[in-house]
C-alpha atoms as a PDB file:
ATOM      1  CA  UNK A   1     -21.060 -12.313 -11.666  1.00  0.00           C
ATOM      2  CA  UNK A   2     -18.410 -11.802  -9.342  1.00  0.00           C
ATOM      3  CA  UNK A   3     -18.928 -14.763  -7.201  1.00  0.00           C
ATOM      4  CA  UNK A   4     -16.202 -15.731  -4.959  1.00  0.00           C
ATOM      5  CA  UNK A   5     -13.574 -13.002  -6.537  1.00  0.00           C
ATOM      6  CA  UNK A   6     -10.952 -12.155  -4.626  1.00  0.00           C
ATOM      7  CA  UNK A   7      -9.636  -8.164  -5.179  1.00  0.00           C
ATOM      8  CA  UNK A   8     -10.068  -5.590  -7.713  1.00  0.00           C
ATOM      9  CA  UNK A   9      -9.649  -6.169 -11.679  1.00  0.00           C
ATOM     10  CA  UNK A  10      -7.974  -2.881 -12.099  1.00  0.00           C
ATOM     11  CA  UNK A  11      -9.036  -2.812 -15.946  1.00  0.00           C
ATOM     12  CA  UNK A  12      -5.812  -5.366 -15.744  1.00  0.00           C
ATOM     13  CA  UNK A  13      -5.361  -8.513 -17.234  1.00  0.00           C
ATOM     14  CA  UNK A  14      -3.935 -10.864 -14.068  1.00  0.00           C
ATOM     15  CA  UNK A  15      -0.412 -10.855 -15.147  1.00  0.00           C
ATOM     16  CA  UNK A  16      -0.527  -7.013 -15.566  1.00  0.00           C
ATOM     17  CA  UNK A  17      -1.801  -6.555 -12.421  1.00  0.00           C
ATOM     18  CA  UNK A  18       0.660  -9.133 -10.537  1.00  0.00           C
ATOM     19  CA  UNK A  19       3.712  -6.794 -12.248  1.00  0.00           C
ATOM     20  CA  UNK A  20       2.344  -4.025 -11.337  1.00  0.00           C
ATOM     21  CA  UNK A  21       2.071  -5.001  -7.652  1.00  0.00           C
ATOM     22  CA  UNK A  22       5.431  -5.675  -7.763  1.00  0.00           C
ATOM     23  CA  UNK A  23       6.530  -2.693  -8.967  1.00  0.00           C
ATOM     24  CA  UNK A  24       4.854  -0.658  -6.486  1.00  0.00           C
ATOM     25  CA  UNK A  25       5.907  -2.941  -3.726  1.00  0.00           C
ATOM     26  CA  UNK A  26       9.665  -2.533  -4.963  1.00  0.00           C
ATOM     27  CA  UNK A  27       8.868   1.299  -4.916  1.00  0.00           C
ATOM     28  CA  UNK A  28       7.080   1.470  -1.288  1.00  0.00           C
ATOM     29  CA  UNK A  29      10.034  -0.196   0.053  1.00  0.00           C
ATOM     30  CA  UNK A  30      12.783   1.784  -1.749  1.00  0.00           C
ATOM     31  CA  UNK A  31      11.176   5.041  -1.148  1.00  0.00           C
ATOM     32  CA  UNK A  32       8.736   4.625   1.903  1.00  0.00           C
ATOM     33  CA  UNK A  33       5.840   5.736   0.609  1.00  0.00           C
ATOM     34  CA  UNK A  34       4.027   5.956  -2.538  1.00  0.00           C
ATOM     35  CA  UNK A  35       1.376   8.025  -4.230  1.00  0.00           C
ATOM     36  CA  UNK A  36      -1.154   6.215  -6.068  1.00  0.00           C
ATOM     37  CA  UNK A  37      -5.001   5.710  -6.766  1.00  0.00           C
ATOM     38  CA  UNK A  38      -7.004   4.382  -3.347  1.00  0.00           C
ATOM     39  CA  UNK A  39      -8.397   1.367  -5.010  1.00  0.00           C
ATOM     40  CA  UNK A  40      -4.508   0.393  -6.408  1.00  0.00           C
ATOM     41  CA  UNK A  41      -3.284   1.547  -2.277  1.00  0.00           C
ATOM     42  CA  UNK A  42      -6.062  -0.916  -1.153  1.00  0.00           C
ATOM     43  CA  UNK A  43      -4.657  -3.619  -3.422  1.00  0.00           C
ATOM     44  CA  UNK A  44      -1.038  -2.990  -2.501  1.00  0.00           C
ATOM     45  CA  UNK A  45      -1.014  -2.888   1.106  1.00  0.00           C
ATOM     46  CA  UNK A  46      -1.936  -6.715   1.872  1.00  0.00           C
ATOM     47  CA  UNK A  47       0.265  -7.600  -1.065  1.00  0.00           C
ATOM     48  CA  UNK A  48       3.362  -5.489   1.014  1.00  0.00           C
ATOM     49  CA  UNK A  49       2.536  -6.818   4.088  1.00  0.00           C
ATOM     50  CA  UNK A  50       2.809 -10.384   3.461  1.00  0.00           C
ATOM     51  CA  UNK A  51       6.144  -9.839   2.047  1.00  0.00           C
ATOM     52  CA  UNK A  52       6.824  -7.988   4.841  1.00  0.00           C
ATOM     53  CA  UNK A  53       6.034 -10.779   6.867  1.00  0.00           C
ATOM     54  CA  UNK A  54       8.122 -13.415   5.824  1.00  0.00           C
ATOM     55  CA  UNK A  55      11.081 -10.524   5.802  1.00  0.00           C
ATOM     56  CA  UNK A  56      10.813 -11.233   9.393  1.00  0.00           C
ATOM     57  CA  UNK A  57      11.357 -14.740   8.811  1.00  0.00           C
ATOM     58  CA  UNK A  58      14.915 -13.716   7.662  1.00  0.00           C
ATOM     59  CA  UNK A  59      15.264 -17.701   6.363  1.00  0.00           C
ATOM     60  CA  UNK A  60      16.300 -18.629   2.867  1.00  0.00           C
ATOM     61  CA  UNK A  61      13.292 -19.783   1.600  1.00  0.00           C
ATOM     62  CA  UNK A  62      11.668 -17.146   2.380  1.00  0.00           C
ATOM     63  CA  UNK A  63      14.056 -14.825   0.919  1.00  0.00           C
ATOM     64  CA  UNK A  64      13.519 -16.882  -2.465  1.00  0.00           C
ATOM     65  CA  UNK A  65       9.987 -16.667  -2.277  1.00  0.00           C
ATOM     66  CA  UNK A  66      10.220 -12.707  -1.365  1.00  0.00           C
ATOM     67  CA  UNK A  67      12.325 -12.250  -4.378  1.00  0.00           C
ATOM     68  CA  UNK A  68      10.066 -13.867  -6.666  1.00  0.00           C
ATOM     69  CA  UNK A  69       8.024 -10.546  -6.119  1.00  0.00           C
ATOM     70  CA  UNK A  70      10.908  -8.086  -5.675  1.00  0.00           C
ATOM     71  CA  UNK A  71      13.615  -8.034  -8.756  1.00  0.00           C
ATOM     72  CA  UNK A  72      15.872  -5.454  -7.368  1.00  0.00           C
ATOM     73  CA  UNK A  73      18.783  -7.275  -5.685  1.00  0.00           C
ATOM     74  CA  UNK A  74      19.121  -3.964  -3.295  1.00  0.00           C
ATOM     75  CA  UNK A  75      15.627  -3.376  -2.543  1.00  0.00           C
ATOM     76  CA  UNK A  76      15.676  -7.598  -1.693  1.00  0.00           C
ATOM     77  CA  UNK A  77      18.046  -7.177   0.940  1.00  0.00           C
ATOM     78  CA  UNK A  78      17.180  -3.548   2.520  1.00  0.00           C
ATOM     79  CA  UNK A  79      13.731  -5.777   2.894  1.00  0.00           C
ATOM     80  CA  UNK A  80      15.475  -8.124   4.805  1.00  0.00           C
ATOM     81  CA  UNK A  81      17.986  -6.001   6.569  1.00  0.00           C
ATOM     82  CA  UNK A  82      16.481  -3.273   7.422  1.00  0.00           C
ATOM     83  CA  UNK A  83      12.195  -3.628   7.060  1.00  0.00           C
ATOM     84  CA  UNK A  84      11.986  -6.577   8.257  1.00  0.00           C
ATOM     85  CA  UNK A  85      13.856  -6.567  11.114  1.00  0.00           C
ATOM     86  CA  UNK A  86      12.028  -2.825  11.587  1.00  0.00           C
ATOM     87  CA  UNK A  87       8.781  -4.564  12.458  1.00  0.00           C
ATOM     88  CA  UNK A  88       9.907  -8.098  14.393  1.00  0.00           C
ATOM     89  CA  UNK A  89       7.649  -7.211  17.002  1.00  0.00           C
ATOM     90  CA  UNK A  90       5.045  -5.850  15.531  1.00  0.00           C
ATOM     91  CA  UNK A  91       2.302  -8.489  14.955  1.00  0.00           C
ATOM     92  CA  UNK A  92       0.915  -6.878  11.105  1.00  0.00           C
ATOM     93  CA  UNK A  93      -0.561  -3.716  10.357  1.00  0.00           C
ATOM     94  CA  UNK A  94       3.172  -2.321   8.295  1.00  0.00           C
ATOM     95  CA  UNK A  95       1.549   0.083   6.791  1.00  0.00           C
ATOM     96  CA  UNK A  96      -0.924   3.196   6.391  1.00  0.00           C
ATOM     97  CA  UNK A  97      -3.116   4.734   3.833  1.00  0.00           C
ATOM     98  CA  UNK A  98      -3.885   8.128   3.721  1.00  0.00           C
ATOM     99  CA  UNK A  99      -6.812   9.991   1.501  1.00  0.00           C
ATOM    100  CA  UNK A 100      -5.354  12.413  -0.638  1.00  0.00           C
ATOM    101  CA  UNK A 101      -8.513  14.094  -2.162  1.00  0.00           C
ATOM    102  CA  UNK A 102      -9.089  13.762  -6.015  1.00  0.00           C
ATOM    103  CA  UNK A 103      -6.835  13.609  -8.794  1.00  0.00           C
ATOM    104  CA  UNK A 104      -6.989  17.246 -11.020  1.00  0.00           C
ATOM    105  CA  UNK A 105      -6.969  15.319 -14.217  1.00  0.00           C
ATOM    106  CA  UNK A 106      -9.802  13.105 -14.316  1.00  0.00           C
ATOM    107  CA  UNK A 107     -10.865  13.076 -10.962  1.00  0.00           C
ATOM    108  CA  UNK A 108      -9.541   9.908  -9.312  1.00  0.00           C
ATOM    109  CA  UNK A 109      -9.571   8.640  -5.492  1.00  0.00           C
ATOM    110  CA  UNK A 110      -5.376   9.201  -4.694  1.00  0.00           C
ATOM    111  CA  UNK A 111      -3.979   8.089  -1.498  1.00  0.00           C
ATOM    112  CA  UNK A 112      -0.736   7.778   0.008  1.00  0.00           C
ATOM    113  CA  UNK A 113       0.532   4.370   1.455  1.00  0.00           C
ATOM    114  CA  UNK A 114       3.194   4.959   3.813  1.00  0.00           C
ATOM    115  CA  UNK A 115       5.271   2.141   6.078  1.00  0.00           C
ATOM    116  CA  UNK A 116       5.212   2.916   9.710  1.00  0.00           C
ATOM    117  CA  UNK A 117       7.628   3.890  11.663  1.00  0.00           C
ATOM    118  CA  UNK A 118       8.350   1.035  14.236  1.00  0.00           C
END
């Protein structure tokens, strides 16, 4: 029983799917937007946007805590530079997801999730 399970398993053990996250979050910040499966896209989007978040904090704590999640040096500071900064008066909502259709190969849910604009 699921009771009291936050998110989706993913067919992932935990740590799998907590490197994972962070890959795609390093990704959807370098490039904008990623393509993925809509269950992964549902996962990732509330793990970007609280990094997000405390981008707009700009301190140093919480670019420590940000770049426990995001390993590439460059990626860590366009998040704070440029992201962050992006959406200071936006109050949440950094991102979209967009149905794709289904995947040729075996038929999967894709979606892209996109940051906004402003």
């Amino acid at each position: 029983m699921r009771h009291r399970a936050k998110g989706r398993q993913l067919s992932r053990t935990s740590t799998h799917k907590r490197a994972m996250l962070n890959n795609m979050a390093t990704s959807l910040f370098a490039h904008g937007r990623v393509i993925t499966t809509e269950a992964k896209a549902k996962e990732l989007r509330p793990f970007a946007e609280k990094l997000i978040t405390m981008a707009r904090r700009g301190d140093l704590h919480s670019r420590r805590l940000v770049g426990r999640r995001i390993k590439d040096r460059e990626i860590l500071g366009r998040l704070f530079t440029e992201i962050g900064p992006r959406f200071a008066a936006r109050p949440g909502g950094y991102t979209r997801i967009l149905k794709m259709g289904h995947r040729v190969g075996d038929g999967a849910d894709v979606a892209r999730i996109e940051l906004l604009a402003e």
